[in-house]
C-alpha atoms as a PDB file:
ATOM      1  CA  UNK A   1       0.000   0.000   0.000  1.00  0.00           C
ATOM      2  CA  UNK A   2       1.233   3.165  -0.607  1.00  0.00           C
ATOM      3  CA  UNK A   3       2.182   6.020   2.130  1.00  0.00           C
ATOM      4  CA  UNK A   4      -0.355   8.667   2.284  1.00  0.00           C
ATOM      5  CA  UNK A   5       1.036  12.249   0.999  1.00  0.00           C
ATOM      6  CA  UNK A   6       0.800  14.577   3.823  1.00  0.00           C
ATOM      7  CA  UNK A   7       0.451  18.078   4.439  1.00  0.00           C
ATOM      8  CA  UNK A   8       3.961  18.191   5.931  1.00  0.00           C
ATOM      9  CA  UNK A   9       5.218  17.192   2.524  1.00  0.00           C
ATOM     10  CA  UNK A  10       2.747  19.581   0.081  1.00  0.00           C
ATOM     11  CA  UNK A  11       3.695  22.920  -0.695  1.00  0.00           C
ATOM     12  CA  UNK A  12       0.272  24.019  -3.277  1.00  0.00           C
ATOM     13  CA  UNK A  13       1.080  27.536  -5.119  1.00  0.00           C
ATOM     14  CA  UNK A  14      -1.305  29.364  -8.218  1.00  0.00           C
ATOM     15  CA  UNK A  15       0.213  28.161 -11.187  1.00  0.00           C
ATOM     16  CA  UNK A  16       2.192  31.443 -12.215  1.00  0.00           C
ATOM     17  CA  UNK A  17       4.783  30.556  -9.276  1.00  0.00           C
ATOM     18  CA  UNK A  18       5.582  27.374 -11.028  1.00  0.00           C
ATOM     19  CA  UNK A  19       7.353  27.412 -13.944  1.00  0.00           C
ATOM     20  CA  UNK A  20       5.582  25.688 -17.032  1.00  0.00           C
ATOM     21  CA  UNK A  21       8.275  22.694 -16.939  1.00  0.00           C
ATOM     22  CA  UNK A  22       7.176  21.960 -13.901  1.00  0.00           C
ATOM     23  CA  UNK A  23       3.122  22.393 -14.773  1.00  0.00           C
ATOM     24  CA  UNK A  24       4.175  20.164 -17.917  1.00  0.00           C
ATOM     25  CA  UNK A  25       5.638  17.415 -15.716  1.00  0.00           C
ATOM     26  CA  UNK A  26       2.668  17.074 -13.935  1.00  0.00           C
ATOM     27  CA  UNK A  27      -0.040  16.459 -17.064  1.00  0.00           C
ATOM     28  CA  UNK A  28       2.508  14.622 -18.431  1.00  0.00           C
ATOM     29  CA  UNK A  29       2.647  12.308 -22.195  1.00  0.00           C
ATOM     30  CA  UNK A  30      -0.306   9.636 -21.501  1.00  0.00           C
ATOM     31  CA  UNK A  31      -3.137  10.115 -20.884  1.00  0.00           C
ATOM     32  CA  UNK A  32      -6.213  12.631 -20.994  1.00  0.00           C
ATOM     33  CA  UNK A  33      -4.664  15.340 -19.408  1.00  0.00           C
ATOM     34  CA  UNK A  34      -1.866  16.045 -21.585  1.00  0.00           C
ATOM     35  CA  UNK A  35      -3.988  15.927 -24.530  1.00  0.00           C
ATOM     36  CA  UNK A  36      -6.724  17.660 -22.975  1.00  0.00           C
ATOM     37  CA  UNK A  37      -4.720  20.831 -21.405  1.00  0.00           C
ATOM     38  CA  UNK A  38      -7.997  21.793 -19.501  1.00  0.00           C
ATOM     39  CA  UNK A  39      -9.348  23.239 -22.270  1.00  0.00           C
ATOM     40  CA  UNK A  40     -12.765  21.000 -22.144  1.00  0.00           C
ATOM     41  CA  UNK A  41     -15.504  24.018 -20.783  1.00  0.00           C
ATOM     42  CA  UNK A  42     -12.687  27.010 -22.328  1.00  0.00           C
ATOM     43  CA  UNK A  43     -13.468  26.067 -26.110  1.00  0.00           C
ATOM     44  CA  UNK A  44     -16.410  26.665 -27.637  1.00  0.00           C
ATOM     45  CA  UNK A  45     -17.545  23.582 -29.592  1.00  0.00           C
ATOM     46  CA  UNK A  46     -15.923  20.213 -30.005  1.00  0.00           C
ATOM     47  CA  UNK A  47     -12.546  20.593 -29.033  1.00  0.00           C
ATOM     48  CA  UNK A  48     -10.922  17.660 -30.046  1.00  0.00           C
ATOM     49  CA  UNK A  49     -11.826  18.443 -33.226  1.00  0.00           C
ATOM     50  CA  UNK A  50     -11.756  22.425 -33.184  1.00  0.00           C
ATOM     51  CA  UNK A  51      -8.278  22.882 -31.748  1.00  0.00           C
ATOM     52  CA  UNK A  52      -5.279  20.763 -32.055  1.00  0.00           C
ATOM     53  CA  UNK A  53      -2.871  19.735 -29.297  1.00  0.00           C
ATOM     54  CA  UNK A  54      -0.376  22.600 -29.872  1.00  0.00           C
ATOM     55  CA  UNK A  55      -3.144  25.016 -29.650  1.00  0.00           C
ATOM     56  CA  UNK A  56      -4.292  23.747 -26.547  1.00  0.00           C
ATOM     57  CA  UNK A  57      -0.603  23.656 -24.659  1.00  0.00           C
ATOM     58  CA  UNK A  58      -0.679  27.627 -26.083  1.00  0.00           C
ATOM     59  CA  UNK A  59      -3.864  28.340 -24.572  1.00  0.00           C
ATOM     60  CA  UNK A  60      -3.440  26.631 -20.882  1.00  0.00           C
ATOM     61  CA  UNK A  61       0.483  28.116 -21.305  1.00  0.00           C
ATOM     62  CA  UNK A  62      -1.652  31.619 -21.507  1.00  0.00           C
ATOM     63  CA  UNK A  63      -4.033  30.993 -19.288  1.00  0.00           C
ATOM     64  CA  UNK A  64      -2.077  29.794 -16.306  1.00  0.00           C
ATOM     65  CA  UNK A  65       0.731  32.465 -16.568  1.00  0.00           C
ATOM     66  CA  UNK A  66       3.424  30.031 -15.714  1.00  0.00           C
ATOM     67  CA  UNK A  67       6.362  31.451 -14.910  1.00  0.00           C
ATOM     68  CA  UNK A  68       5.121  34.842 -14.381  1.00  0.00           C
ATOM     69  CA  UNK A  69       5.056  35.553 -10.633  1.00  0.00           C
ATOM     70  CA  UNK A  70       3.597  38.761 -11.188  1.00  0.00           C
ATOM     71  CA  UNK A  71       0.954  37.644 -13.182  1.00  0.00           C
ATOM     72  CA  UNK A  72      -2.342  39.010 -12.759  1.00  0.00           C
ATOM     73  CA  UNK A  73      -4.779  35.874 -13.207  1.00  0.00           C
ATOM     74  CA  UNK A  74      -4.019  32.282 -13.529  1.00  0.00           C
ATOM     75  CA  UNK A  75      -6.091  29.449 -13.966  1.00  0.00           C
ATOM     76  CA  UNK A  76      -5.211  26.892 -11.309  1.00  0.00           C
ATOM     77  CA  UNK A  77      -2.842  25.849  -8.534  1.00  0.00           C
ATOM     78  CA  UNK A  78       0.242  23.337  -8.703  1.00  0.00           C
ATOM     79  CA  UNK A  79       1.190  21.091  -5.815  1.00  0.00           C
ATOM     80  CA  UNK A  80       4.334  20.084  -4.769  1.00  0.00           C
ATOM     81  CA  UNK A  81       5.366  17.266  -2.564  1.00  0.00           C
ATOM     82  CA  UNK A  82       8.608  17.111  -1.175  1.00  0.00           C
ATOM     83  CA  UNK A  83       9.649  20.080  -3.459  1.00  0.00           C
ATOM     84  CA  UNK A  84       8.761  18.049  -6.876  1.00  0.00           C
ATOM     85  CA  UNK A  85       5.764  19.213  -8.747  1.00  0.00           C
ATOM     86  CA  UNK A  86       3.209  16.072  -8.599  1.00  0.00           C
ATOM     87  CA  UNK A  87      -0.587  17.975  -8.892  1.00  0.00           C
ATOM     88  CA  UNK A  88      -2.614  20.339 -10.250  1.00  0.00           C
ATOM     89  CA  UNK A  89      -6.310  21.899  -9.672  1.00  0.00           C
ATOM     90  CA  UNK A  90      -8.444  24.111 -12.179  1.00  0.00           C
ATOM     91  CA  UNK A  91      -9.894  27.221  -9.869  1.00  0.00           C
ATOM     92  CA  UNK A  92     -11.663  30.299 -11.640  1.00  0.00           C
ATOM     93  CA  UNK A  93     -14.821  31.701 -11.703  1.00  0.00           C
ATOM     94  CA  UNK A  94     -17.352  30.142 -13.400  1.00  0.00           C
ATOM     95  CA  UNK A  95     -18.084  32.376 -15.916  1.00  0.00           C
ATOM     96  CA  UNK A  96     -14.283  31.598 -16.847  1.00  0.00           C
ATOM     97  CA  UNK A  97     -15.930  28.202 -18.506  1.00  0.00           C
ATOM     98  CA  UNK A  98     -17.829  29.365 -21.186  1.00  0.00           C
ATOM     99  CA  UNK A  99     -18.995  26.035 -22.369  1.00  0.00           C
ATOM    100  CA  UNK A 100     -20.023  25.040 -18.650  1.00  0.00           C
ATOM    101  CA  UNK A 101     -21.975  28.036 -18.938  1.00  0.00           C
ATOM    102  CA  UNK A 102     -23.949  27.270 -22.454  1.00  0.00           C
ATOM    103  CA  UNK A 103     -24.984  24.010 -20.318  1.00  0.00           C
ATOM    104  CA  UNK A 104     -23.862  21.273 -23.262  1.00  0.00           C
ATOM    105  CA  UNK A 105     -23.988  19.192 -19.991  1.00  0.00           C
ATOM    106  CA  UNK A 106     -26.460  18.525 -17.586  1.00  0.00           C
ATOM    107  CA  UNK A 107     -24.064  17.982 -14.507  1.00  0.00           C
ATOM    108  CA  UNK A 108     -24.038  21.432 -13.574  1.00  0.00           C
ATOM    109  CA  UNK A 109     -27.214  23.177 -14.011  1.00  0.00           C
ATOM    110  CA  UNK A 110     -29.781  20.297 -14.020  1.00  0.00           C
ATOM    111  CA  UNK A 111     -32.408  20.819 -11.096  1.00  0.00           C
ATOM    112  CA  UNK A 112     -30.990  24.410 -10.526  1.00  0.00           C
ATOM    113  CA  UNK A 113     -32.204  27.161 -11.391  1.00  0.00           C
ATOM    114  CA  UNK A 114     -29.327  30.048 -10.690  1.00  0.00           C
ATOM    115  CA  UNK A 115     -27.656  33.224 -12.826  1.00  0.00           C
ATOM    116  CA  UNK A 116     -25.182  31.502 -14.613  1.00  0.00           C
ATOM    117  CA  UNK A 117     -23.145  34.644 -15.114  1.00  0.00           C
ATOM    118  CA  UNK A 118     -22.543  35.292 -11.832  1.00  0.00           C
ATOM    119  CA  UNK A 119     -19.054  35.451 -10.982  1.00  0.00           C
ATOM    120  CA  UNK A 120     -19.169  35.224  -7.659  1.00  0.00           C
ATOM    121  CA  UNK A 121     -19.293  31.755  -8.045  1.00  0.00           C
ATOM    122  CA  UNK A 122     -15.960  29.559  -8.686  1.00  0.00           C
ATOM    123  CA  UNK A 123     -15.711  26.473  -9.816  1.00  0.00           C
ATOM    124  CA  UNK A 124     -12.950  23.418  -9.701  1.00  0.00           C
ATOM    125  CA  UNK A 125     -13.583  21.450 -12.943  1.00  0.00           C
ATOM    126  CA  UNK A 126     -10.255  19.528 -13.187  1.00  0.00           C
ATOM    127  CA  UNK A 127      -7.661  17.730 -10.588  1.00  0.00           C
ATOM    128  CA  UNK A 128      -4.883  16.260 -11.567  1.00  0.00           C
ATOM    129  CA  UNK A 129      -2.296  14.108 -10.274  1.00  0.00           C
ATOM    130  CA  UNK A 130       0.851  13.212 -11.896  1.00  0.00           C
ATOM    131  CA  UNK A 131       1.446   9.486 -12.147  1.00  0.00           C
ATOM    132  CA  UNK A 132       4.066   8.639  -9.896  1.00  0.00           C
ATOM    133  CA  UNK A 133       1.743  10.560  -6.514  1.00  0.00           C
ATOM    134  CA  UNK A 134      -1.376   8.446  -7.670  1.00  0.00           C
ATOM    135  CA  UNK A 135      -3.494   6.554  -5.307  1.00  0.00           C
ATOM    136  CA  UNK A 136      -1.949   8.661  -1.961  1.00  0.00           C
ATOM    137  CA  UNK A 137      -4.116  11.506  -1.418  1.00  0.00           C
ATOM    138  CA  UNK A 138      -2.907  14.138  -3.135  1.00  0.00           C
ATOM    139  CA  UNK A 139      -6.655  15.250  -4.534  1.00  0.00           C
ATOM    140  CA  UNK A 140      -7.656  15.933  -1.060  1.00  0.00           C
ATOM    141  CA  UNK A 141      -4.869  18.625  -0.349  1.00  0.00           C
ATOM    142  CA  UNK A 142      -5.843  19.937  -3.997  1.00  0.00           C
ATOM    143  CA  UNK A 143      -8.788  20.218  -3.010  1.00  0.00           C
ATOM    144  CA  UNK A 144      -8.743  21.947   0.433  1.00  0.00           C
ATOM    145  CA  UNK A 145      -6.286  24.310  -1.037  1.00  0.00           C
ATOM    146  CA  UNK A 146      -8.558  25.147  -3.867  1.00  0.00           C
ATOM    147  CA  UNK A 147     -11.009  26.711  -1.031  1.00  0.00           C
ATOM    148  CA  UNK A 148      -8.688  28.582   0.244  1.00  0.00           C
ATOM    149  CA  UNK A 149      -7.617  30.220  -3.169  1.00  0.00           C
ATOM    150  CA  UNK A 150     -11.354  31.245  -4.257  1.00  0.00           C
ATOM    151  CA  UNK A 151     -12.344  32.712  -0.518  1.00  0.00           C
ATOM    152  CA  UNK A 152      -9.372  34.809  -0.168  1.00  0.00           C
ATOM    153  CA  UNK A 153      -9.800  36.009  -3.789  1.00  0.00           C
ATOM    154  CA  UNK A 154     -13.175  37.291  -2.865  1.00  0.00           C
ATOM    155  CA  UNK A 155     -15.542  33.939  -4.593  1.00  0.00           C
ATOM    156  CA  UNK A 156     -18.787  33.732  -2.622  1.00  0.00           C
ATOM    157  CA  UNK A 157     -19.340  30.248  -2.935  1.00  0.00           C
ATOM    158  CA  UNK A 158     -17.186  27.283  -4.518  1.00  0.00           C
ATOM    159  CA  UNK A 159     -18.682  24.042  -6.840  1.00  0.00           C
ATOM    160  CA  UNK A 160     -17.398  21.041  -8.108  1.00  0.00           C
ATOM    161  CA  UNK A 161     -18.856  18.986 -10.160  1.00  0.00           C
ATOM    162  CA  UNK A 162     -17.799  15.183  -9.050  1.00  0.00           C
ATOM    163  CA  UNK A 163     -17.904  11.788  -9.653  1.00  0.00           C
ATOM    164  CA  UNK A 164     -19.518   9.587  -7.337  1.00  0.00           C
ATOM    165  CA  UNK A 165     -17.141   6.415  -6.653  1.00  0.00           C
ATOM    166  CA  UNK A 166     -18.099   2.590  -5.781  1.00  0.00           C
ATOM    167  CA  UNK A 167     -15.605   1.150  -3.374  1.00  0.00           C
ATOM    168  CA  UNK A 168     -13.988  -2.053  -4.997  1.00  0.00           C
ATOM    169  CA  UNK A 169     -14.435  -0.140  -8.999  1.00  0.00           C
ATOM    170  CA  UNK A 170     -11.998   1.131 -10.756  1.00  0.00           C
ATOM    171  CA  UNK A 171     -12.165   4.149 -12.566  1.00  0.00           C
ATOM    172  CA  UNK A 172      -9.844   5.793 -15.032  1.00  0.00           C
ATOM    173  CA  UNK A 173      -8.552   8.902 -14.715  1.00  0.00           C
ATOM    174  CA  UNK A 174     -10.140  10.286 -17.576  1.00  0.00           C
ATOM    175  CA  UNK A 175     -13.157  10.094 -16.056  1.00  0.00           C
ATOM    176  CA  UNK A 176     -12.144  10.923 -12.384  1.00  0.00           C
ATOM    177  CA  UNK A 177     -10.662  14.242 -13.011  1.00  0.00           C
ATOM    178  CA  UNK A 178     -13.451  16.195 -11.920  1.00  0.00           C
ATOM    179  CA  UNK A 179     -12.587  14.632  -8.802  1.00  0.00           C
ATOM    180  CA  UNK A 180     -14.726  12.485  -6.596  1.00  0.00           C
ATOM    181  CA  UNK A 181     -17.391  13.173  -4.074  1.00  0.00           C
ATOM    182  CA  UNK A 182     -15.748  12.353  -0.813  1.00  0.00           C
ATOM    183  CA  UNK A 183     -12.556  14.358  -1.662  1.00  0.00           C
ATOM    184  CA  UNK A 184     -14.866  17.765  -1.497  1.00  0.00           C
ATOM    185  CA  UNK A 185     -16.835  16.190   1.174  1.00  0.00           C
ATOM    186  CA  UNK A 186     -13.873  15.955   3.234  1.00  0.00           C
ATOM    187  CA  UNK A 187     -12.509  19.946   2.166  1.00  0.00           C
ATOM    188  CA  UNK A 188     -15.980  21.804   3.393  1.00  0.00           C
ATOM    189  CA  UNK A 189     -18.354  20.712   0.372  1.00  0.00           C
ATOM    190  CA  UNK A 190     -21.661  19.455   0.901  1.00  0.00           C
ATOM    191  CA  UNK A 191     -24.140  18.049  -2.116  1.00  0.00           C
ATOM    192  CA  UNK A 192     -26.518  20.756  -3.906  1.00  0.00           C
ATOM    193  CA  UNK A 193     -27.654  18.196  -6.766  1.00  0.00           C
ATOM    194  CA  UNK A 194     -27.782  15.054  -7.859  1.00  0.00           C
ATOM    195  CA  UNK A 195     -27.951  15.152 -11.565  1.00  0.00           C
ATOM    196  CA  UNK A 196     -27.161  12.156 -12.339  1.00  0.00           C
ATOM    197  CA  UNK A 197     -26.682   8.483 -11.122  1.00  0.00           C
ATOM    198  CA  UNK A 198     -22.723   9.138 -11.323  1.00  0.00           C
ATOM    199  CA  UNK A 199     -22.396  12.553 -10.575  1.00  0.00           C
ATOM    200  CA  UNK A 200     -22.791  14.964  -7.542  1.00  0.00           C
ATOM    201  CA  UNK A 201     -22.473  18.907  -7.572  1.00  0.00           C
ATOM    202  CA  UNK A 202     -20.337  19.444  -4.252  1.00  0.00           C
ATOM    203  CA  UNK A 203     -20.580  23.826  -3.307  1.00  0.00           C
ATOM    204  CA  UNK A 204     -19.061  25.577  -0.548  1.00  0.00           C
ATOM    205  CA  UNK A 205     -20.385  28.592   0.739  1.00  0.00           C
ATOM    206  CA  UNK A 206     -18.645  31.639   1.739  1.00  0.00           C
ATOM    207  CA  UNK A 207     -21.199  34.234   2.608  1.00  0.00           C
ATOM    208  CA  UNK A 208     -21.061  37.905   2.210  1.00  0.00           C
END
């Protein structure tokens, strides 16, 4: 079994204190992530068919500032453990996602009614772990740290949009980076919707 990550060893920072080596080490060559780039709710339309890879890597390079300490916005936080960069979590507003916003899905809006421009709601629509830190916690420090970022950036209230897990089933990582219900449960979230029979919409509230 492997040895649970803890917070001793995790240092999590917003993504233009880490340089984009490090950000790039952490989707990595294999598997949804690096071909994805968290561009899934940012481009309008199909994107695996509407951008190609490189264009993706330019847009998330953009969008997260890497390398750019005095950057004004970024897109997410990076997690190290033990000083080597190992995770990452997608943080903005929710009006930053504007195909999350159109609805193409019914995860986030279905049962709700709610201004979907307002931005003082965040949202965390990716987690990601790089390969070798798998299976030893690392979500749940993404995750508490991804509260942290949206309060003290003024965010009234927090969602996530996760994936319900069966103990004793496997399930990919393509399909668990939204992240899983328990993680939030365990950082402050509690269960608005259930929209469907896989998925739970986890929100935090901040107040005024």
């Amino acid at each position: 079994m492997k040895e649970p990550i803890t917070a001793d060893q995790v240092r999590v920072v917003p993504a233009n204190e880490a340089s984009w080596h490090d950000l790039t080490l952490v989707f990595g060559t294999a598997d949804y992530a690096a071909r994805c780039r968290c561009q899934r709710f940012k481009v309008l339309g199909w994107f695996w068919s509407e951008t190609t890879l490189d264009e993706r890597v330019e847009r998330q390079q953009a969008q997260t500032g890497a390398g750019d300490p005095g950057a004004e916005w970024t897109s997410g936080l990076v997690a190290y453990v033990d000083g080597e960069p190992a995770g990452w979590v997608a943080v903005e507003p929710r009006t930053a996602y504007p195909t999350l916003i159109q609805g193409r899905s019914p995860v986030p809006w279905k049962g709700r009614q709610e201004d979907r421009d307002d931005d003082g709601v965040w949202a965390v629509t990716c987690t990601i772990v790089r390969r070798d830190y798998r299976g030893r916690g690392l979500t749940y420090h993404l995750a508490r740290a991804s509260v942290g970022y949206a309060r003290d950036r003024g965010a009234r209230a927090l969602e996530a949009y996760s994936m319900i897990t069966q103990p004793g089933k496997e399930i990919t990582w393509g399909e668990l980076h939204v992240g899983a219900r328990q993680v939030f449960e365990e950082a402050g979230f509690t269960e608005v919707s259930h929209p469907t029979k896989r998925r739970a919409v986890m929100r935090v509230e901040f107040g005024t």
